[in-house]
N, C-alpha and C. Protein backbone atom coordinates (compact mmCIF):
# COMPACT_ATOMS: atom_id res chain seq x y z
N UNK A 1 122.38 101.99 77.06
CA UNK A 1 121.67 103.24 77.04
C UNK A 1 121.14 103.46 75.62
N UNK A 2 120.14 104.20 75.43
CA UNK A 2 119.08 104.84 74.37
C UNK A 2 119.27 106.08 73.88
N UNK A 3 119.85 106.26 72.80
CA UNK A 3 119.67 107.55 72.37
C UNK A 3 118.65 107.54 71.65
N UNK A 4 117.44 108.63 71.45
CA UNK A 4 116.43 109.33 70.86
C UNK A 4 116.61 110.92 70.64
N UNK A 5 116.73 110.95 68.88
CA UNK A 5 116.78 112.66 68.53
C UNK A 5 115.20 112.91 68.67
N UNK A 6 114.92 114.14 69.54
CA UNK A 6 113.57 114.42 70.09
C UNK A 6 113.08 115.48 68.80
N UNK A 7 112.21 114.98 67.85
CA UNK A 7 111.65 115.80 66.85
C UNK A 7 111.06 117.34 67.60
N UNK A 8 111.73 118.36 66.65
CA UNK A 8 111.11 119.36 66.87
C UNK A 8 109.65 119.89 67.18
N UNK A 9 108.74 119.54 66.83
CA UNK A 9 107.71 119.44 67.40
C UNK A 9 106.52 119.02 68.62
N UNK A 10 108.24 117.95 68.70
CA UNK A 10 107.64 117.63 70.48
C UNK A 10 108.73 118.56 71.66
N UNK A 11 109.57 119.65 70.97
CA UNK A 11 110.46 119.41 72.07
C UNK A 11 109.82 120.56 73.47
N UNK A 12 108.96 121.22 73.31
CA UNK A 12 107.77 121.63 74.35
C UNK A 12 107.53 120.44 75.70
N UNK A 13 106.56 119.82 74.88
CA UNK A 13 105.68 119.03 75.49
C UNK A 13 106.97 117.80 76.26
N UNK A 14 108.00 117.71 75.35
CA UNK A 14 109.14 116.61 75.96
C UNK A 14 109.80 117.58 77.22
N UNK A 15 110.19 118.61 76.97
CA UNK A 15 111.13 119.06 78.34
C UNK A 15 109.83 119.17 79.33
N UNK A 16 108.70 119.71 78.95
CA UNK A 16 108.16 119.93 80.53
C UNK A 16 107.54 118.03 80.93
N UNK A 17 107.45 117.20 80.47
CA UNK A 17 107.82 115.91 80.81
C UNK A 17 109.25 115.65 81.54
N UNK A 18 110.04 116.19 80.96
CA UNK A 18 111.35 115.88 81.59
C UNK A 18 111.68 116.77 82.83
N UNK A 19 110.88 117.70 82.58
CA UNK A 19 110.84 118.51 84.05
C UNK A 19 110.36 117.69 85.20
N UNK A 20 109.16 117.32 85.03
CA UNK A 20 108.44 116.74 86.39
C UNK A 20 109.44 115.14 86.61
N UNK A 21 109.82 114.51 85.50
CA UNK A 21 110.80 113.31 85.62
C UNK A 21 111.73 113.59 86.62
N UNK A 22 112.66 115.11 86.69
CA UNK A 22 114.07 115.01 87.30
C UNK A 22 113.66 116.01 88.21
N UNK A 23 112.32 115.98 88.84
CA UNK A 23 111.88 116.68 90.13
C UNK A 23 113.12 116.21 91.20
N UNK A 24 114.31 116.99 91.86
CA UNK A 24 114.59 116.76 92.68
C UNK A 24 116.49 115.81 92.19
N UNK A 25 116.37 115.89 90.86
CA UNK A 25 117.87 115.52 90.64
C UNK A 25 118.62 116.76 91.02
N UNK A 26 119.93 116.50 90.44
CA UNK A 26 121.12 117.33 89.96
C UNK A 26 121.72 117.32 88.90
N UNK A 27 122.03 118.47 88.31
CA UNK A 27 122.85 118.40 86.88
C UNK A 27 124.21 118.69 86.66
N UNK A 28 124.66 118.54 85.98
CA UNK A 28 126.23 119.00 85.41
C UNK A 28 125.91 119.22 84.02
N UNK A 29 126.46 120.81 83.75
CA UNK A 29 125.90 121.40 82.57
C UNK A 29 127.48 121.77 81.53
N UNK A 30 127.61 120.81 80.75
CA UNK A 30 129.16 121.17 80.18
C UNK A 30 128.52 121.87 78.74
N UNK A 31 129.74 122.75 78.37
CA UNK A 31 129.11 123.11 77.18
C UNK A 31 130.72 123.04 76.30
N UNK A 32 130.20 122.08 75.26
CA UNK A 32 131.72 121.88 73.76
C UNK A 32 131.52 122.39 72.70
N UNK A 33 132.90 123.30 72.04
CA UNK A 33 132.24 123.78 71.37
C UNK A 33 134.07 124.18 70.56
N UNK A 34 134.28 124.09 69.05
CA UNK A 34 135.69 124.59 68.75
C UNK A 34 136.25 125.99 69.54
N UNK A 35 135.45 126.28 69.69
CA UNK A 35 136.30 127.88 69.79
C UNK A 35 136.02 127.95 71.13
N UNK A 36 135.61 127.14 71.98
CA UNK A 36 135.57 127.00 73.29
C UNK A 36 136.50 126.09 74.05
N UNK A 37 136.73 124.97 73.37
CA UNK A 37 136.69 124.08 74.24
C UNK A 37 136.00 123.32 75.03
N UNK A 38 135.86 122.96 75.90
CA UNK A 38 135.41 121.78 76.85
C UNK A 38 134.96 122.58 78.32
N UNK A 39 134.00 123.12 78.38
CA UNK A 39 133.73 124.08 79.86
C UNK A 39 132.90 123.52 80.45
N UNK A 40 132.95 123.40 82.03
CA UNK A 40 131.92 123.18 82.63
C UNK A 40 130.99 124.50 83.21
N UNK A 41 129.78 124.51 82.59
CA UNK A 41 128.95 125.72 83.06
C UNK A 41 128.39 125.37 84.86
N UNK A 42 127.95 124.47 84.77
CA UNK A 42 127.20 124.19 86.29
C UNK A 42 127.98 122.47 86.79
N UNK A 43 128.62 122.66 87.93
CA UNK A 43 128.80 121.34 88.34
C UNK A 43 127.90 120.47 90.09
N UNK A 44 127.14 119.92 89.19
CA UNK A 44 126.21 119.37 90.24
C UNK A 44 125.01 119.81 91.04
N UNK A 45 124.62 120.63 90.56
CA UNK A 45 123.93 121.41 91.39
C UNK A 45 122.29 121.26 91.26
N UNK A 46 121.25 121.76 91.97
CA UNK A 46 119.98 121.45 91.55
C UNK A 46 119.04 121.80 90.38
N UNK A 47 118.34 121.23 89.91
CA UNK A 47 117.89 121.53 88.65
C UNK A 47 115.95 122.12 89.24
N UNK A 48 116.23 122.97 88.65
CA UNK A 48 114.15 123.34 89.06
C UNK A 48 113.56 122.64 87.63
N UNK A 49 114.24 122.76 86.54
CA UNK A 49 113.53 122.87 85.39
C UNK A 49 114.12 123.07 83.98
N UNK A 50 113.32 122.31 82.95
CA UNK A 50 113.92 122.84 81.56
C UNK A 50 112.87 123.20 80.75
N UNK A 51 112.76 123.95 79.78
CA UNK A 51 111.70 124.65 78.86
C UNK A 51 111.82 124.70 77.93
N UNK A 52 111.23 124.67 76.84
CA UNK A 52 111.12 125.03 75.59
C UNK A 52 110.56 126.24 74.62
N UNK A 53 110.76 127.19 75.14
CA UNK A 53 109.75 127.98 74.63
C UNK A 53 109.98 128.76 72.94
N UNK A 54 108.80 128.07 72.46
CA UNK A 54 109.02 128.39 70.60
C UNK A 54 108.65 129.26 69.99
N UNK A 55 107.87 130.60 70.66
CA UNK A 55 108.17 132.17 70.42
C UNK A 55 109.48 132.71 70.22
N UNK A 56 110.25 132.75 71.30
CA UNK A 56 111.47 133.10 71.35
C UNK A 56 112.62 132.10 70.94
N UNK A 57 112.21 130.60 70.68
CA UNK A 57 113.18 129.69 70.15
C UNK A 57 114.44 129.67 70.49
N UNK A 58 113.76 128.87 72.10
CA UNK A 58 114.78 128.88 73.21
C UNK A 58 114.91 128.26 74.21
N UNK A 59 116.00 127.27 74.79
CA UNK A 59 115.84 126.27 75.72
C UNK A 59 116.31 127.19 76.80
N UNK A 60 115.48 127.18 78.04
CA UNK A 60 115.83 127.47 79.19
C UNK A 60 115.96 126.09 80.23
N UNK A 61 117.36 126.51 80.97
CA UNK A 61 117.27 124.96 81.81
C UNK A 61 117.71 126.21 83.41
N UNK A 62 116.98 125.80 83.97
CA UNK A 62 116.30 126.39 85.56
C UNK A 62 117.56 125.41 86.68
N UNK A 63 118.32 126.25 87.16
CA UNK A 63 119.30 125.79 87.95
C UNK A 63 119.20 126.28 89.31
N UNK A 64 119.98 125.77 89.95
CA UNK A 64 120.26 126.79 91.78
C UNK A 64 120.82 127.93 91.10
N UNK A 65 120.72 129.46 91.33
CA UNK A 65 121.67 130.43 90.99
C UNK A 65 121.49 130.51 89.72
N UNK A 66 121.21 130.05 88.89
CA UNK A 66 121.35 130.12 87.11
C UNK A 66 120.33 129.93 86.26
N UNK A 67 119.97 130.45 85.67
CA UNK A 67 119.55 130.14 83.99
C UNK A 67 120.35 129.88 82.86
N UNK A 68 120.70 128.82 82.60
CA UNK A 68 121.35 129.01 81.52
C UNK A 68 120.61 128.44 80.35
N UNK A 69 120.79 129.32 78.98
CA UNK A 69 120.25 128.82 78.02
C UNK A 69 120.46 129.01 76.34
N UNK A 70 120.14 128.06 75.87
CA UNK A 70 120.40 127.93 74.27
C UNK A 70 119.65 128.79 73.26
N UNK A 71 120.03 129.21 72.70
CA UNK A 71 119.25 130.38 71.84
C UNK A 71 118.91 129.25 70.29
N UNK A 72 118.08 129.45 69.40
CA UNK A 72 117.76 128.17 68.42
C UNK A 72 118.57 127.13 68.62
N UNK A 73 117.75 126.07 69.67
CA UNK A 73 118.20 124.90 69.73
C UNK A 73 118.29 124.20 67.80
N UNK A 74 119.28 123.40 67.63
CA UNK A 74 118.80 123.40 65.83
C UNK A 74 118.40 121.30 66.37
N UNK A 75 118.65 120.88 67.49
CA UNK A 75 118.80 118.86 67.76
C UNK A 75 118.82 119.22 69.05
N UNK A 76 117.88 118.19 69.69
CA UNK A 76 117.78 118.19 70.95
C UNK A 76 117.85 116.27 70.93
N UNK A 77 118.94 116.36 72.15
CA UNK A 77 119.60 114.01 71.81
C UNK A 77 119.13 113.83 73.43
N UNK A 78 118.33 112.62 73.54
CA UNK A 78 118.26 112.24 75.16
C UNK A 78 118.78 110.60 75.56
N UNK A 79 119.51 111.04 75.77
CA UNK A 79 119.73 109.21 76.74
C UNK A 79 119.55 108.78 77.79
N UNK A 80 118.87 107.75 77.47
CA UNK A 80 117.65 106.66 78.54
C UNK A 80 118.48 105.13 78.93
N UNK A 81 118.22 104.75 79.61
CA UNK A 81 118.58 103.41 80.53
C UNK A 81 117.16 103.22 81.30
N UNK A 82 117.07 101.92 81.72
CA UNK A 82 115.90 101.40 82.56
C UNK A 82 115.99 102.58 83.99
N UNK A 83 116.52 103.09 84.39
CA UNK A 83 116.31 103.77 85.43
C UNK A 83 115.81 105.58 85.01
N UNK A 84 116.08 105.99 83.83
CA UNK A 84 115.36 106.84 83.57
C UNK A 84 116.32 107.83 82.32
N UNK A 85 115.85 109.03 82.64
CA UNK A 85 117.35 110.25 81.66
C UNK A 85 118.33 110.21 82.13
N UNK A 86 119.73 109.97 81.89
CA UNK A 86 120.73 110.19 82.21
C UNK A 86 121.71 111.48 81.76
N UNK A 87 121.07 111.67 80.47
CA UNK A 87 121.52 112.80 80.18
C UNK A 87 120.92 113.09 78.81
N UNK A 88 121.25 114.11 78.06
CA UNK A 88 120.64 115.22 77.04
C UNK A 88 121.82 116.14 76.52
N UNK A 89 121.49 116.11 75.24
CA UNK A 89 122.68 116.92 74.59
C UNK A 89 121.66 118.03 73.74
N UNK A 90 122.10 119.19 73.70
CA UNK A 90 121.32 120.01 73.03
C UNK A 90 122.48 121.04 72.33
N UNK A 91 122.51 121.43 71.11
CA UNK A 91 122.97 121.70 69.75
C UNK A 91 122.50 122.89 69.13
N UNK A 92 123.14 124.20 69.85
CA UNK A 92 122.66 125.31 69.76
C UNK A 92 122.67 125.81 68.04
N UNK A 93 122.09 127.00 67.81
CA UNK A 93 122.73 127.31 66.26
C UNK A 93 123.74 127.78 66.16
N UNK A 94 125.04 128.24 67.18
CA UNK A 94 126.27 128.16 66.93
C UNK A 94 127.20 126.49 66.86
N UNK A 95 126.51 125.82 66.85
CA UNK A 95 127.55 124.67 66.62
C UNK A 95 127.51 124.25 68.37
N UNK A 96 127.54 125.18 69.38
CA UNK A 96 127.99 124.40 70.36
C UNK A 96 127.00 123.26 71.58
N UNK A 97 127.54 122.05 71.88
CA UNK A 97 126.99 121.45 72.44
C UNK A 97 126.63 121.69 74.09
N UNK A 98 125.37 121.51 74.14
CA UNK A 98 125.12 121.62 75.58
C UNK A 98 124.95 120.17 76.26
N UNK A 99 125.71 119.82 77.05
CA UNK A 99 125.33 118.47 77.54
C UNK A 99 125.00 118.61 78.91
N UNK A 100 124.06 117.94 79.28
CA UNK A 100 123.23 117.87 80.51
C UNK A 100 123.78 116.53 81.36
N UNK A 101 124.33 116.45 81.74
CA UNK A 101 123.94 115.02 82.94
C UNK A 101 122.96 115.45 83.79
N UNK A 102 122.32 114.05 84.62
CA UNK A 102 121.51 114.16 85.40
C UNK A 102 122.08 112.80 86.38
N UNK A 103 122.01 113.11 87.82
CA UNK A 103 121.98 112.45 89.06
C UNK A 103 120.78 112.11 90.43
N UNK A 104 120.82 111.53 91.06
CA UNK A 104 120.45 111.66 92.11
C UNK A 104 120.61 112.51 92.70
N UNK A 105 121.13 113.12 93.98
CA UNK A 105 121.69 113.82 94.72
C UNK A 105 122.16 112.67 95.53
N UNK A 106 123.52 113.26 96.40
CA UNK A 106 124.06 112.27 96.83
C UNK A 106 123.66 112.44 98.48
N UNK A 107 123.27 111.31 98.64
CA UNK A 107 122.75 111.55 100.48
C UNK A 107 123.91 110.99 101.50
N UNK A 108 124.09 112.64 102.17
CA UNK A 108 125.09 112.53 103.25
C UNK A 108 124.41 111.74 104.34
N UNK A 109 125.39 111.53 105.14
CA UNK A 109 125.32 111.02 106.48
C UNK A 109 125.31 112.14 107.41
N UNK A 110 124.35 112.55 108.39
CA UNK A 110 124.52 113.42 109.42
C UNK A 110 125.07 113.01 110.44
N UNK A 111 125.90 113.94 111.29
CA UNK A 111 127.07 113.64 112.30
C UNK A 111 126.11 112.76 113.81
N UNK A 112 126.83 112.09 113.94
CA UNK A 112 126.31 110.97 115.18
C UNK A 112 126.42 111.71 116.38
N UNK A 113 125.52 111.48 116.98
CA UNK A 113 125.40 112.10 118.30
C UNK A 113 125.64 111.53 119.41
């Protein structure tokens, strides 16, 4: 796998790229942090979207049920493999880490008739 720190100046134009990329994944949204610990914010669930918006200097990531988001991202980290993002770490201005996984969705089997 590939890590790339995504320069501030692209990180706009990079999440709404990474938006249309994980059309239709799922995420797991953990957030680490000292005075936290180790939490999972979202486990598995669908992703609509992530944003950047640099008025308000602020990552929004678009969930089933949720918004959750980073107030001055200060490092935004993405890791790549031949099959695509696997995940993203983003590094709020409190120190704490947001880590993103990204999945497929997992395809059930419907009951046999």
């Amino acid at each position: 796998m590939t890590t790339w720190r995504v320069p501030k100046e692209k990180w706009q134009s990079y999440m709404d790229a990474v938006s249309r990329e994980l059309t239709g994944k799922q995420v797991e949204i953990e957030v680490d942090s000292l005075d936290l610990g180790h939490q999972v914010e979202a486990d598995w669930v669908p992703l609509y979207g992530i944003t950047y918006d640099d008025k308000d200097d602020l990552v929004a990531i678009e969930i089933e049920g949720l918004t959750h988001t980073v107030n001055r991202p200060q490092d935004v980290f993405a890791d790549r493999d031949e099959t695509g993002l696997k995940r993203m770490e983003i590094v709020g201005a409190d120190g704490r880490q947001q880590i993103l996984n990204f999945r497929d969705p997992l395809m059930l089997e419907g009951p046999e008739g």
